[in-house]
PDB file of N, CA and C in Angstrom:
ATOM      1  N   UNK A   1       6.603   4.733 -42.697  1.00  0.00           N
ATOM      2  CA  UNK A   1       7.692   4.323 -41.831  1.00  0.00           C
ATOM      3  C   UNK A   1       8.727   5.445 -41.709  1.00  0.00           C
ATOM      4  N   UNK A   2       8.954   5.967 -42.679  1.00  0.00           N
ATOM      5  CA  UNK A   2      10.038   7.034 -42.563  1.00  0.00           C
ATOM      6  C   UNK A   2       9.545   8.158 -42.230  1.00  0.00           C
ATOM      7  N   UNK A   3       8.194   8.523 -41.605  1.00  0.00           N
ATOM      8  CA  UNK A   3       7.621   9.574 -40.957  1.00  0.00           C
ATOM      9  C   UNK A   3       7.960   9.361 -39.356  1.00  0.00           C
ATOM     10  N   UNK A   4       7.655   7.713 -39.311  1.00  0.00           N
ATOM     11  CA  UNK A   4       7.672   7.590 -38.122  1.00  0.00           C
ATOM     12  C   UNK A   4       9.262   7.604 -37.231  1.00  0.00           C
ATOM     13  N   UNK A   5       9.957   7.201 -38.192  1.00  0.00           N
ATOM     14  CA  UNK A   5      11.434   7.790 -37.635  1.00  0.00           C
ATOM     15  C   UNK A   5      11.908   8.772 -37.866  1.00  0.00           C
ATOM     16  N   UNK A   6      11.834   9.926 -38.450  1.00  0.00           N
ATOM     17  CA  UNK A   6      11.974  11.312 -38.489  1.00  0.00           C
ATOM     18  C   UNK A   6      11.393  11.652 -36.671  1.00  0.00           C
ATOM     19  N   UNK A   7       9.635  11.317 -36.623  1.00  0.00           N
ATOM     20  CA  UNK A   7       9.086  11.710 -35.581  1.00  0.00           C
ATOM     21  C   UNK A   7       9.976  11.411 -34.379  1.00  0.00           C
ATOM     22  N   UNK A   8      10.770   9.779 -34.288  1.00  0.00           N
ATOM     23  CA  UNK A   8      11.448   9.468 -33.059  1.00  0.00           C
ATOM     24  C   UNK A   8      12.780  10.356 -33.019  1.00  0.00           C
ATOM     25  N   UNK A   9      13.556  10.292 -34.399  1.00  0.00           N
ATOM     26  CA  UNK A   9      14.651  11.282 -34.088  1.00  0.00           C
ATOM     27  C   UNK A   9      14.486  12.667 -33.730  1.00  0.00           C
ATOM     28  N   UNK A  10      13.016  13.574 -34.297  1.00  0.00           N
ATOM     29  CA  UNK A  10      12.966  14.821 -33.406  1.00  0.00           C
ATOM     30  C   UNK A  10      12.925  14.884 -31.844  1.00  0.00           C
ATOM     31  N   UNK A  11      11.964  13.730 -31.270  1.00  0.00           N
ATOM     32  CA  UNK A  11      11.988  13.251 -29.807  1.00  0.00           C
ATOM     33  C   UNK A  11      13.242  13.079 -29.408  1.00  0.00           C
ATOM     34  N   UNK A  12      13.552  12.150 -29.924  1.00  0.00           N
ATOM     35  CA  UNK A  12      14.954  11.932 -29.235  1.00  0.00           C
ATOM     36  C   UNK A  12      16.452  12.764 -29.353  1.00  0.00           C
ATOM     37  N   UNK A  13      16.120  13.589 -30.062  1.00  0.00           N
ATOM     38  CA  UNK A  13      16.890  15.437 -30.076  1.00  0.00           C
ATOM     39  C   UNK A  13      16.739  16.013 -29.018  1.00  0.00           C
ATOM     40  N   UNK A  14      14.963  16.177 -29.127  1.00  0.00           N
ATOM     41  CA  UNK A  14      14.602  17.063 -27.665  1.00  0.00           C
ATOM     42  C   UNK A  14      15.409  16.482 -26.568  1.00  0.00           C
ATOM     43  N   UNK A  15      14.833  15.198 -26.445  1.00  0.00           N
ATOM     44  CA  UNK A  15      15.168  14.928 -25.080  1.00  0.00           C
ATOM     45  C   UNK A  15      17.268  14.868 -25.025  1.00  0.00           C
ATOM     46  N   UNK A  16      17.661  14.616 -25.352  1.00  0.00           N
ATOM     47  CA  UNK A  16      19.311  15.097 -26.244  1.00  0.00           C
ATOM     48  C   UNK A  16      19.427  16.059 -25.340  1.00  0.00           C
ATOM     49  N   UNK A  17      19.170  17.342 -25.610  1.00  0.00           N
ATOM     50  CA  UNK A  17      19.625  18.514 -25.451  1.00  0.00           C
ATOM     51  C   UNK A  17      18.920  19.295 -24.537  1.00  0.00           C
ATOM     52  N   UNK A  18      18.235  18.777 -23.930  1.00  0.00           N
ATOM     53  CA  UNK A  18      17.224  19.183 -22.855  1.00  0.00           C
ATOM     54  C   UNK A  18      17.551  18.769 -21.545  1.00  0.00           C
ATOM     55  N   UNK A  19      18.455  20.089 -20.325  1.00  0.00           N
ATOM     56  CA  UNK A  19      18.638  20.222 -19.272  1.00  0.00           C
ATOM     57  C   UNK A  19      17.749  19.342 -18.055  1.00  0.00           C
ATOM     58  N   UNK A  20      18.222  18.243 -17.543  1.00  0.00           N
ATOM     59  CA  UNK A  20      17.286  17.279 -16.912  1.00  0.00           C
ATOM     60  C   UNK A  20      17.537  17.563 -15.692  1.00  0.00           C
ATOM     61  N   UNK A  21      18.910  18.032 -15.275  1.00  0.00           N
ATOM     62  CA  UNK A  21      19.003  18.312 -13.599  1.00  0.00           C
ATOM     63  C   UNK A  21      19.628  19.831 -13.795  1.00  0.00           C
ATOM     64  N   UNK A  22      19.479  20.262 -12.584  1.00  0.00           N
ATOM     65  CA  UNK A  22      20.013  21.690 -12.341  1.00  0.00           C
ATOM     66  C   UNK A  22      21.875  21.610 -11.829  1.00  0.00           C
ATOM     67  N   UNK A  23      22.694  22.498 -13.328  1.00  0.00           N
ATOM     68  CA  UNK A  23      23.508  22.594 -13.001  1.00  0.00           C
ATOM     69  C   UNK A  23      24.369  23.462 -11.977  1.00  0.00           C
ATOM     70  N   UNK A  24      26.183  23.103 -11.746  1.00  0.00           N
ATOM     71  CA  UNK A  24      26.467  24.129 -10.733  1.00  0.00           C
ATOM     72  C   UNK A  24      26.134  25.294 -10.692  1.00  0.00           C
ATOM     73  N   UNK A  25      26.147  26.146 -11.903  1.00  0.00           N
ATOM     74  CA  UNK A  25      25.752  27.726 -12.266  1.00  0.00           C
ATOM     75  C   UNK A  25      24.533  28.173 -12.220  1.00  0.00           C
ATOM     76  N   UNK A  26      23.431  27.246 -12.285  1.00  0.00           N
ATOM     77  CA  UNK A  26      22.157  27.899 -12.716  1.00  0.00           C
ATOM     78  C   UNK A  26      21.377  28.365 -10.882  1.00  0.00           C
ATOM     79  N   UNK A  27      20.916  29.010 -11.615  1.00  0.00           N
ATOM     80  CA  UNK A  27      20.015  29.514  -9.835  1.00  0.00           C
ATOM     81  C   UNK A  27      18.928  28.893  -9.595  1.00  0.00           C
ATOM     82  N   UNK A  28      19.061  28.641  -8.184  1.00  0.00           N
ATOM     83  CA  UNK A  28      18.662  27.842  -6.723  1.00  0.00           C
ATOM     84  C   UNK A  28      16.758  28.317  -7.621  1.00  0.00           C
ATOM     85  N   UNK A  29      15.912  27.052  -7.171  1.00  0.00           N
ATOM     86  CA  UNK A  29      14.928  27.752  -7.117  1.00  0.00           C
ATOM     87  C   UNK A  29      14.423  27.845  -5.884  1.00  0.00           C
ATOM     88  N   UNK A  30      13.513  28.879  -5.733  1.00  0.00           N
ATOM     89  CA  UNK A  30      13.095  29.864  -4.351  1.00  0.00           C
ATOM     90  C   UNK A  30      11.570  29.191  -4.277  1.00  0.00           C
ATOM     91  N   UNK A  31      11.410  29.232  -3.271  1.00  0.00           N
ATOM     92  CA  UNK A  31      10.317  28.537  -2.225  1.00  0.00           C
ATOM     93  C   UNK A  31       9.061  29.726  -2.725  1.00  0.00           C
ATOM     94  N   UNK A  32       7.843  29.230  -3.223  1.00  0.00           N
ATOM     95  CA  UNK A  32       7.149  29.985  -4.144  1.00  0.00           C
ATOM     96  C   UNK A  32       6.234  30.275  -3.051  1.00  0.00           C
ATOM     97  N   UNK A  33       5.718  31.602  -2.525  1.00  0.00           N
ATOM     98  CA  UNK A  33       4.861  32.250  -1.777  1.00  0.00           C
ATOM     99  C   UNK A  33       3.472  31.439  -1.711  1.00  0.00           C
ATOM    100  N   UNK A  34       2.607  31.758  -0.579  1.00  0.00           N
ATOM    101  CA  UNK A  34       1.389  30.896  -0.312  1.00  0.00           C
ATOM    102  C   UNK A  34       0.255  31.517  -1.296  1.00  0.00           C
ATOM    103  N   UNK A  35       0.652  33.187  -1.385  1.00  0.00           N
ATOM    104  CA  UNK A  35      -0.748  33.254  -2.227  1.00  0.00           C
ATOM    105  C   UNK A  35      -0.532  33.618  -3.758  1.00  0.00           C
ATOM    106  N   UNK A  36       0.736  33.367  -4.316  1.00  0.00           N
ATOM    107  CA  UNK A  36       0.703  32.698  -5.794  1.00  0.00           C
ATOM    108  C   UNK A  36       0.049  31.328  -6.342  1.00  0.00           C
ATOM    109  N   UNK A  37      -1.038  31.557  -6.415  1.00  0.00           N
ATOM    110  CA  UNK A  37      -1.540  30.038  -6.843  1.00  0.00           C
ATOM    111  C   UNK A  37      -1.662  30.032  -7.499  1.00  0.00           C
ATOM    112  N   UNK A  38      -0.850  28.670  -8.212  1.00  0.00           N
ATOM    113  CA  UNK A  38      -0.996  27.799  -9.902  1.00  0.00           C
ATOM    114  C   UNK A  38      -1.276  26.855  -9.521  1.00  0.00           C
ATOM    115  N   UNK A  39      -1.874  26.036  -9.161  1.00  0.00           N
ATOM    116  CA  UNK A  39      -2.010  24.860  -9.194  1.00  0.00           C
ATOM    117  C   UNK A  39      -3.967  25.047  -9.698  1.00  0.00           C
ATOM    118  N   UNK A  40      -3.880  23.610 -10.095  1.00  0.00           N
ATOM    119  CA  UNK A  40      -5.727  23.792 -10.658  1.00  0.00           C
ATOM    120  C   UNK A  40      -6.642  23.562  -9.671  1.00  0.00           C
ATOM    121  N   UNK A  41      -5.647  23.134  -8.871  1.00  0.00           N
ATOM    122  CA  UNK A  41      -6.775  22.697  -6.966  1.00  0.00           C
ATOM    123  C   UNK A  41      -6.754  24.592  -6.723  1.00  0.00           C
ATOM    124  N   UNK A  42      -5.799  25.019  -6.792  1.00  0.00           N
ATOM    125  CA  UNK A  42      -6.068  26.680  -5.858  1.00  0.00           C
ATOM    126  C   UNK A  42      -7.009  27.013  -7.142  1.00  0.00           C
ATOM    127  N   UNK A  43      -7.023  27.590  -8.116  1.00  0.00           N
ATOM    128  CA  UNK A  43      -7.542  28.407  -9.124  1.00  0.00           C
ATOM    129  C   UNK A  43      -9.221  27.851  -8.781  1.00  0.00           C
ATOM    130  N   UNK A  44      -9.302  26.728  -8.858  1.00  0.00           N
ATOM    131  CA  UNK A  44     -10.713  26.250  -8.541  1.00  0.00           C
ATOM    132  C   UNK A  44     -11.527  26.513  -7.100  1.00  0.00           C
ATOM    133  N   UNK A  45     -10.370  26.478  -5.824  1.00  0.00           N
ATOM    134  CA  UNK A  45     -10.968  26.931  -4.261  1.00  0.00           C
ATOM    135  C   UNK A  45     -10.937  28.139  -4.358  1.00  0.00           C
ATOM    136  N   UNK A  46     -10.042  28.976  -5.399  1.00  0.00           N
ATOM    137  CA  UNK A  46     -10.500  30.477  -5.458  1.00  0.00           C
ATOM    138  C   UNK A  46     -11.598  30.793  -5.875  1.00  0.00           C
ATOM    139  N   UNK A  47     -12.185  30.084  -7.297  1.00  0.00           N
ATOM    140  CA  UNK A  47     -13.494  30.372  -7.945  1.00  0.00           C
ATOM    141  C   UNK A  47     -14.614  30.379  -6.939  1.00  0.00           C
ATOM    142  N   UNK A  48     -14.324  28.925  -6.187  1.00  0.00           N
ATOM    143  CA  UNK A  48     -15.418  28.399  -5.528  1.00  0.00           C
ATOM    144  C   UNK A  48     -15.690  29.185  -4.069  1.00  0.00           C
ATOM    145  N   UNK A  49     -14.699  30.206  -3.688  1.00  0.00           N
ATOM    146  CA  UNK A  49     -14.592  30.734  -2.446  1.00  0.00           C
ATOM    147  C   UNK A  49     -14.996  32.181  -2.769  1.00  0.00           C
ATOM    148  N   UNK A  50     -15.193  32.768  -4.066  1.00  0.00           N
ATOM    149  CA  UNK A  50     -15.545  34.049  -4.496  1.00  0.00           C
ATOM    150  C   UNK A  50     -16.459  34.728  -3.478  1.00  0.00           C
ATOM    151  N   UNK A  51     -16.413  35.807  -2.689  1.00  0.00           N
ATOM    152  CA  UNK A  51     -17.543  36.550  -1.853  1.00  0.00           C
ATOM    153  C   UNK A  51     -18.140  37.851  -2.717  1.00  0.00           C
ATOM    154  N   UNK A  52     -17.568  38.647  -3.330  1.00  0.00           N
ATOM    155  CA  UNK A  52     -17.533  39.551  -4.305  1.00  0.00           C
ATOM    156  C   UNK A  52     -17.479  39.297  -5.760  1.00  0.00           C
ATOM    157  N   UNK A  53     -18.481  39.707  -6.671  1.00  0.00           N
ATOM    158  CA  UNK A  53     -18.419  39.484  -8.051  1.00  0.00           C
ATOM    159  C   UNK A  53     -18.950  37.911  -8.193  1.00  0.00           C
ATOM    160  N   UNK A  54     -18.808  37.703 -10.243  1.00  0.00           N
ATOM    161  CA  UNK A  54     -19.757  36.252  -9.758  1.00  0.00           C
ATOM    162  C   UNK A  54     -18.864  36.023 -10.831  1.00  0.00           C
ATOM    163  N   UNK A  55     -18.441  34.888 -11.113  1.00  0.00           N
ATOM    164  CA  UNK A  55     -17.565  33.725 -11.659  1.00  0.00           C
ATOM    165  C   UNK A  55     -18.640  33.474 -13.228  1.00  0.00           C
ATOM    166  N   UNK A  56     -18.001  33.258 -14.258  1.00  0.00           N
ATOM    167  CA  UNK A  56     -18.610  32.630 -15.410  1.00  0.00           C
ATOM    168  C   UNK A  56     -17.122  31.772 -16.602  1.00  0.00           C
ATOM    169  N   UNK A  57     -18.002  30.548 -17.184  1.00  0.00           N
ATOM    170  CA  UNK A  57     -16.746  30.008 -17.832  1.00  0.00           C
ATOM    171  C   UNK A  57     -17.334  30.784 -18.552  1.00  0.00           C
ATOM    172  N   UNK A  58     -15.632  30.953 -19.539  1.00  0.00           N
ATOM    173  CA  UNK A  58     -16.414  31.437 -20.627  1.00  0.00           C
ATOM    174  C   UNK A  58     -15.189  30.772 -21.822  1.00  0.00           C
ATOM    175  N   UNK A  59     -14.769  30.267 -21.232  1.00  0.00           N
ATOM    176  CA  UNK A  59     -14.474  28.670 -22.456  1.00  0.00           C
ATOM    177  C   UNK A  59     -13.541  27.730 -22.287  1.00  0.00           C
ATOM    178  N   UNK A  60     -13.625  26.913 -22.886  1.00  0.00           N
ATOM    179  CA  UNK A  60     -12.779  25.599 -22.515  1.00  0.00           C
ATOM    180  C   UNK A  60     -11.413  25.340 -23.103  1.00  0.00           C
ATOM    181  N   UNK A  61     -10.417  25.369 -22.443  1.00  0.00           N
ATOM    182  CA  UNK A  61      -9.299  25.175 -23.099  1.00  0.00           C
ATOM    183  C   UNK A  61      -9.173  23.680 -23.978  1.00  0.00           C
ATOM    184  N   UNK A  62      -8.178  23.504 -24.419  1.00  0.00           N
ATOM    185  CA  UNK A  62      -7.955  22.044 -25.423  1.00  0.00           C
ATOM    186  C   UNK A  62      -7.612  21.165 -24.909  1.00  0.00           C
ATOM    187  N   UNK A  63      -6.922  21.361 -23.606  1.00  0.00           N
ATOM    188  CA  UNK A  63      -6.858  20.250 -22.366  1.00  0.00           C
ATOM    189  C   UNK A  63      -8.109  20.071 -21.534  1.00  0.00           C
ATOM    190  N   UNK A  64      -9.558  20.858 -22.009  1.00  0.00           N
ATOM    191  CA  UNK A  64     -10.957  20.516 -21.268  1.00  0.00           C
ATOM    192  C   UNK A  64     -10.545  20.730 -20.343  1.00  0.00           C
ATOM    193  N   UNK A  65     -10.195  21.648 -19.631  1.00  0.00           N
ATOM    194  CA  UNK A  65     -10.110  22.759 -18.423  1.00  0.00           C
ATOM    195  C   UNK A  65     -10.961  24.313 -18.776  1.00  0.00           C
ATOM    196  N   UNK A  66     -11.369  24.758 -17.619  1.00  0.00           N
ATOM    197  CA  UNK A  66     -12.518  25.947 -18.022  1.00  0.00           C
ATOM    198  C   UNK A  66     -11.642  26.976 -17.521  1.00  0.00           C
ATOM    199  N   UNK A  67     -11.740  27.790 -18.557  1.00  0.00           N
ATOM    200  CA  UNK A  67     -11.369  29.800 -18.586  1.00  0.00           C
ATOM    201  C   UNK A  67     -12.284  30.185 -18.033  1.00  0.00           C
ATOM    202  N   UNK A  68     -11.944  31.090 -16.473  1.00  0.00           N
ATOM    203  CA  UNK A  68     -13.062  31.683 -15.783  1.00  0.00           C
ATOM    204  C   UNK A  68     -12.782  33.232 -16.408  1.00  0.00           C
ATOM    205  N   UNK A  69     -13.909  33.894 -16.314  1.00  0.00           N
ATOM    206  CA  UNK A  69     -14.389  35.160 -15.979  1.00  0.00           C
ATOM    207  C   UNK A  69     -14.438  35.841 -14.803  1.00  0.00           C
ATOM    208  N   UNK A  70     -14.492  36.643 -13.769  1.00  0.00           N
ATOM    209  CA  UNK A  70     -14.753  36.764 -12.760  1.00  0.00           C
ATOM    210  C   UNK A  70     -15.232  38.553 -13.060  1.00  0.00           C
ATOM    211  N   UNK A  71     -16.714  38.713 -12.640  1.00  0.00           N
ATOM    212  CA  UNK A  71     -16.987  39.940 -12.661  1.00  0.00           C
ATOM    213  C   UNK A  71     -17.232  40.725 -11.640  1.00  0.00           C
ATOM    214  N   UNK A  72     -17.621  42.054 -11.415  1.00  0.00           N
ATOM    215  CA  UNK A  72     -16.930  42.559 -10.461  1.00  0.00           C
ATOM    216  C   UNK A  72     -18.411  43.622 -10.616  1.00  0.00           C
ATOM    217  N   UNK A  73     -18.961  44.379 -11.682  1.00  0.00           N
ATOM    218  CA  UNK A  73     -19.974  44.918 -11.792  1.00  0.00           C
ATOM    219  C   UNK A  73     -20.829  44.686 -12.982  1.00  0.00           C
ATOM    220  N   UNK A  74     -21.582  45.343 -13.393  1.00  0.00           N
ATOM    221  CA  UNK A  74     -22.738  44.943 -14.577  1.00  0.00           C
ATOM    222  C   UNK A  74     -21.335  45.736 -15.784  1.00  0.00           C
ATOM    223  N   UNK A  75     -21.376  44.599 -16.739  1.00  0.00           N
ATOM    224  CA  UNK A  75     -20.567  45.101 -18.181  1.00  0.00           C
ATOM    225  C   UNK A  75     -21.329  46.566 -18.543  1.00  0.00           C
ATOM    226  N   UNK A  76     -20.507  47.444 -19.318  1.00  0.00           N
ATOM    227  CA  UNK A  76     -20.537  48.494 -19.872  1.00  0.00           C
ATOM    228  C   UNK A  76     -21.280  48.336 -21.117  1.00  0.00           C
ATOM    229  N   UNK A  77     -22.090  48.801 -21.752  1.00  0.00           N
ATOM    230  CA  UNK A  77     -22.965  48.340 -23.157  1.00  0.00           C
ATOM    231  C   UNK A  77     -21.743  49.342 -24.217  1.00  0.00           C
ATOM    232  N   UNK A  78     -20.549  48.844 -24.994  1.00  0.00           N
ATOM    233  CA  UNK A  78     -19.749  49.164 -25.912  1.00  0.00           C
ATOM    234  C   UNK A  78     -20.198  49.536 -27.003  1.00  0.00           C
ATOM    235  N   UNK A  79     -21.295  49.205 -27.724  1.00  0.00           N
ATOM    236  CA  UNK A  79     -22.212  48.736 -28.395  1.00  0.00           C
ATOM    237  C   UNK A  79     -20.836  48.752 -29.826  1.00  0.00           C
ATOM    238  N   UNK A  80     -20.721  47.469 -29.353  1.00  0.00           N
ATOM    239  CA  UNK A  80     -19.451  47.155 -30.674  1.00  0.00           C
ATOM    240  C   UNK A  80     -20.158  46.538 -32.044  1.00  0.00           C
ATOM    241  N   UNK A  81     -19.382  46.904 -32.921  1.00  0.00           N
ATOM    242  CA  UNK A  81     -19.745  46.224 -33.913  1.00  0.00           C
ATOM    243  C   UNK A  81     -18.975  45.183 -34.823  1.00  0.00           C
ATOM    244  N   UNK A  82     -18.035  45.489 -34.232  1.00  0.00           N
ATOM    245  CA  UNK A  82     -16.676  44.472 -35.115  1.00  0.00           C
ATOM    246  C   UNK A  82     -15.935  44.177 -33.965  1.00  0.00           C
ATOM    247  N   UNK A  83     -15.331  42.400 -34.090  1.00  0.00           N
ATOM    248  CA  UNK A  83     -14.165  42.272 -33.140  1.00  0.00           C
ATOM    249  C   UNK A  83     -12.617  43.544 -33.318  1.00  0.00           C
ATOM    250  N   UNK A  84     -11.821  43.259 -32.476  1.00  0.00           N
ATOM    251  CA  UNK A  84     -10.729  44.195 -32.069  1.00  0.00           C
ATOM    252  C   UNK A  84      -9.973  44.290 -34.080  1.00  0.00           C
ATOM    253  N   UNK A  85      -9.732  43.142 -34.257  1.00  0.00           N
ATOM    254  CA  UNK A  85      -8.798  43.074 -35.510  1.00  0.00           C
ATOM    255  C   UNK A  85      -9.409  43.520 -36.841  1.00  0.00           C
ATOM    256  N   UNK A  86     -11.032  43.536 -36.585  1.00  0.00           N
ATOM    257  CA  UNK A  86     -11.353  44.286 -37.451  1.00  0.00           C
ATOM    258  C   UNK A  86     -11.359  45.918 -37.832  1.00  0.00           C
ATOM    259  N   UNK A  87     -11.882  46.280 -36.335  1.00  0.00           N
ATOM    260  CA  UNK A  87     -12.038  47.826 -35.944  1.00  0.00           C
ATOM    261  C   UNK A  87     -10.373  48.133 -36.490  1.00  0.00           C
ATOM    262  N   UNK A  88      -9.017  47.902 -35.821  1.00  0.00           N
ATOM    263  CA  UNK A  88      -7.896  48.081 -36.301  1.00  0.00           C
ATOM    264  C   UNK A  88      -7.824  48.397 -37.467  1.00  0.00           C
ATOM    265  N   UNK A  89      -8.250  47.188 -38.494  1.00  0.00           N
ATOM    266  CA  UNK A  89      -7.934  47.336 -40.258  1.00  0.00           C
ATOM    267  C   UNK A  89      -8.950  47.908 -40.583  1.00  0.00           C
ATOM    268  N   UNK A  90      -9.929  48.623 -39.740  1.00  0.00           N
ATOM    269  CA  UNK A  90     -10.945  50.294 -40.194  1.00  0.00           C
ATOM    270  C   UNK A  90     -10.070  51.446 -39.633  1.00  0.00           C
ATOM    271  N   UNK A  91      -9.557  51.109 -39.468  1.00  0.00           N
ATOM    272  CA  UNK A  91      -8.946  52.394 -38.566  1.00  0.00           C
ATOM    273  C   UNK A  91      -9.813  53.284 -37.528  1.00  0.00           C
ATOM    274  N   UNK A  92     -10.612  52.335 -37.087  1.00  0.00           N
ATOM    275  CA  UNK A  92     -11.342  52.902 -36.272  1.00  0.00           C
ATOM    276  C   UNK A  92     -11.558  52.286 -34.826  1.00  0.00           C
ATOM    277  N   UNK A  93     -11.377  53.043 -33.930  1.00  0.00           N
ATOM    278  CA  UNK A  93     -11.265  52.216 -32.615  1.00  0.00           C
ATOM    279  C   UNK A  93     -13.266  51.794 -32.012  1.00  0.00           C
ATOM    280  N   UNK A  94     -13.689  53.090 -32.583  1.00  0.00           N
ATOM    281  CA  UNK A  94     -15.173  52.869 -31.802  1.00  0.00           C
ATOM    282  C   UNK A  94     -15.482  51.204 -32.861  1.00  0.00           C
ATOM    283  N   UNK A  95     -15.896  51.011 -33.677  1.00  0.00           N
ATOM    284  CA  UNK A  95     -16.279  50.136 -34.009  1.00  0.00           C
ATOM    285  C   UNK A  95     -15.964  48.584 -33.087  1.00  0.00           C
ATOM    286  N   UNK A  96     -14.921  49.180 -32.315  1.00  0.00           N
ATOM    287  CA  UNK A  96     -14.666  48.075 -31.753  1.00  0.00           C
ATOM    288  C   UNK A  96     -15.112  48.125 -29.954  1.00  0.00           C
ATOM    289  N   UNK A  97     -14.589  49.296 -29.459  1.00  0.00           N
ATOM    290  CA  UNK A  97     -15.750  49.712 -28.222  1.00  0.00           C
ATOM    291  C   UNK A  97     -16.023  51.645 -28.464  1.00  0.00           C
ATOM    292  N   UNK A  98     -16.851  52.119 -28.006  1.00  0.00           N
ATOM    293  CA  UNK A  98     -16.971  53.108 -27.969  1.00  0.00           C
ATOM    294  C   UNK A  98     -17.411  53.587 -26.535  1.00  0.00           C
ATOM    295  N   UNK A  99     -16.228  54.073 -26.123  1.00  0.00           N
ATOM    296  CA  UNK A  99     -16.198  54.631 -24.515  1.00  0.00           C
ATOM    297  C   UNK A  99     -15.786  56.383 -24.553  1.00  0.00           C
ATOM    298  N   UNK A 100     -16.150  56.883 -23.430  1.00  0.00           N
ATOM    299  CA  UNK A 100     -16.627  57.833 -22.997  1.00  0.00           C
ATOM    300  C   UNK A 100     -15.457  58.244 -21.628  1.00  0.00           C
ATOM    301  N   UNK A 101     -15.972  59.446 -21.256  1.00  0.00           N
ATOM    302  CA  UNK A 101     -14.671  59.473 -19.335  1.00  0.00           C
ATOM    303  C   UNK A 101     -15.674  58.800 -18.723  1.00  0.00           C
ATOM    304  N   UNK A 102     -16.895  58.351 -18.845  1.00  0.00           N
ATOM    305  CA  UNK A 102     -17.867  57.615 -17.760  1.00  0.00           C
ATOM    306  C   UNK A 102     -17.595  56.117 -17.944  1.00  0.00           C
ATOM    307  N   UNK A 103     -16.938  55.370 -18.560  1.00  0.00           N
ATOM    308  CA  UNK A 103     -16.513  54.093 -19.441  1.00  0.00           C
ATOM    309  C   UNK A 103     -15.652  53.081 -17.795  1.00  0.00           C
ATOM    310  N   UNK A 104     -16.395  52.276 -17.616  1.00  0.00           N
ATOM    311  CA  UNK A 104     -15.472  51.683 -16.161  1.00  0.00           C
ATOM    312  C   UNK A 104     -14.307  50.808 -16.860  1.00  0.00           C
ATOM    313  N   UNK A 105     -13.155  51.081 -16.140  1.00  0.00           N
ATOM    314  CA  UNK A 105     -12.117  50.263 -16.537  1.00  0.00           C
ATOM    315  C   UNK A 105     -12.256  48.735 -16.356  1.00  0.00           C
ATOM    316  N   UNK A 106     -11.803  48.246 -17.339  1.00  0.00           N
ATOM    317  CA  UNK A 106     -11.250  46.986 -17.505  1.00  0.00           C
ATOM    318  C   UNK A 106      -9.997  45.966 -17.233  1.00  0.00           C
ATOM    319  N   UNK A 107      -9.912  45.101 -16.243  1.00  0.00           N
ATOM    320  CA  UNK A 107      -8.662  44.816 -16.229  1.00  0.00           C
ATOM    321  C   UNK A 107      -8.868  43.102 -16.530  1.00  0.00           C
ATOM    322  N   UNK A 108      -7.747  42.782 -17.253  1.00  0.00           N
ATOM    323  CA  UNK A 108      -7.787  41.310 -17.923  1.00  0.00           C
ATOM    324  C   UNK A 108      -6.533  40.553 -17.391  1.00  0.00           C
ATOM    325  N   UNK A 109      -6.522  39.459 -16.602  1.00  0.00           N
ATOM    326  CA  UNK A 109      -4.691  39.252 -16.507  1.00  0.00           C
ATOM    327  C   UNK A 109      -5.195  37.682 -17.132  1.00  0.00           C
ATOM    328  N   UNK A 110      -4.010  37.142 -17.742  1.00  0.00           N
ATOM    329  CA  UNK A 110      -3.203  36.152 -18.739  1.00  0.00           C
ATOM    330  C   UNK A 110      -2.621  35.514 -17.664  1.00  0.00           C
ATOM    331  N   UNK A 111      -2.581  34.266 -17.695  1.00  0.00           N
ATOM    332  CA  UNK A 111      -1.534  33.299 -16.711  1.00  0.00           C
ATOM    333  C   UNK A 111      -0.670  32.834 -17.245  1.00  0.00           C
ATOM    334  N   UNK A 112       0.228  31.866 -16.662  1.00  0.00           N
ATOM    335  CA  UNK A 112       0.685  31.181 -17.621  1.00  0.00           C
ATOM    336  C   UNK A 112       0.524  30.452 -19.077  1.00  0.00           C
ATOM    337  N   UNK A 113       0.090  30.906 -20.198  1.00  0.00           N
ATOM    338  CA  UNK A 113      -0.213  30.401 -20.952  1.00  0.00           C
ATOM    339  C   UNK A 113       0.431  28.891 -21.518  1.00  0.00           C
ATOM    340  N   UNK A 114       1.759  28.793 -21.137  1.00  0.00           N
ATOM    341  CA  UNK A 114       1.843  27.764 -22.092  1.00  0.00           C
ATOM    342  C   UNK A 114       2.537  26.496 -20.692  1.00  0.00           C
ATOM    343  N   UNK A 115       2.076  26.833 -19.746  1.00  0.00           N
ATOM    344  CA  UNK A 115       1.969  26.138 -18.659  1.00  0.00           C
ATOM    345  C   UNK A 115       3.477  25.936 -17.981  1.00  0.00           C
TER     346      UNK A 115
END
């Protein structure tokens, strides 16, 4: 019982002190451009509209929504042997990829993570 009211008084803190309408000072929000898409309807008509490169999940978030991939040419053979955090605490970067000036770049972008 006394877990469970600790739990309601942290809730009811949050919600306490947590900005519900936009005050006089704070700034206007701005009318968000057509081809910024967040929503999970665009991210999905993008996957599904791909003409170039080919789409792969490659895992499921904790809300059971899928992390796409989207590739663009055949992967580079790294021939790694340890994830990133290991190669680091070797002090060695190849262990983790071993690239060359012939090595095609990589680009990774992050979204909103915490929504």
């Amino acid at each position: 019982m006394k877990n469970l009211v600790l739990l309601f008084l942290f809730f009811f803190a949050q919600l306490s002190f947590a900005q519900i309408s936009i005050e006089k000072d704070d700034p206007r929000p701005k009318t968000v451009p057509d081809f910024y898409k967040s929503k999970l309807s665009d991210i999905e008509a993008e996957i599904a509209d791909l003409r170039i490169g080919k789409s792969e999940v490659i895992a499921t978030s904790p809300g059971n929504l899928s992390v796409y991939a989207v590739y663009y040419e055949e992967k580079d053979d790294l021939q790694r042997q340890a994830n990133y955090n290991s190669a680091v605490g070797a002090r060695n970067p190849v262990y983790y990829a071993k690239k060359d000036a012939g090595t095609k770049p990589v680009v990774y972008f992050v979204g909103p993570v915490h929504g």
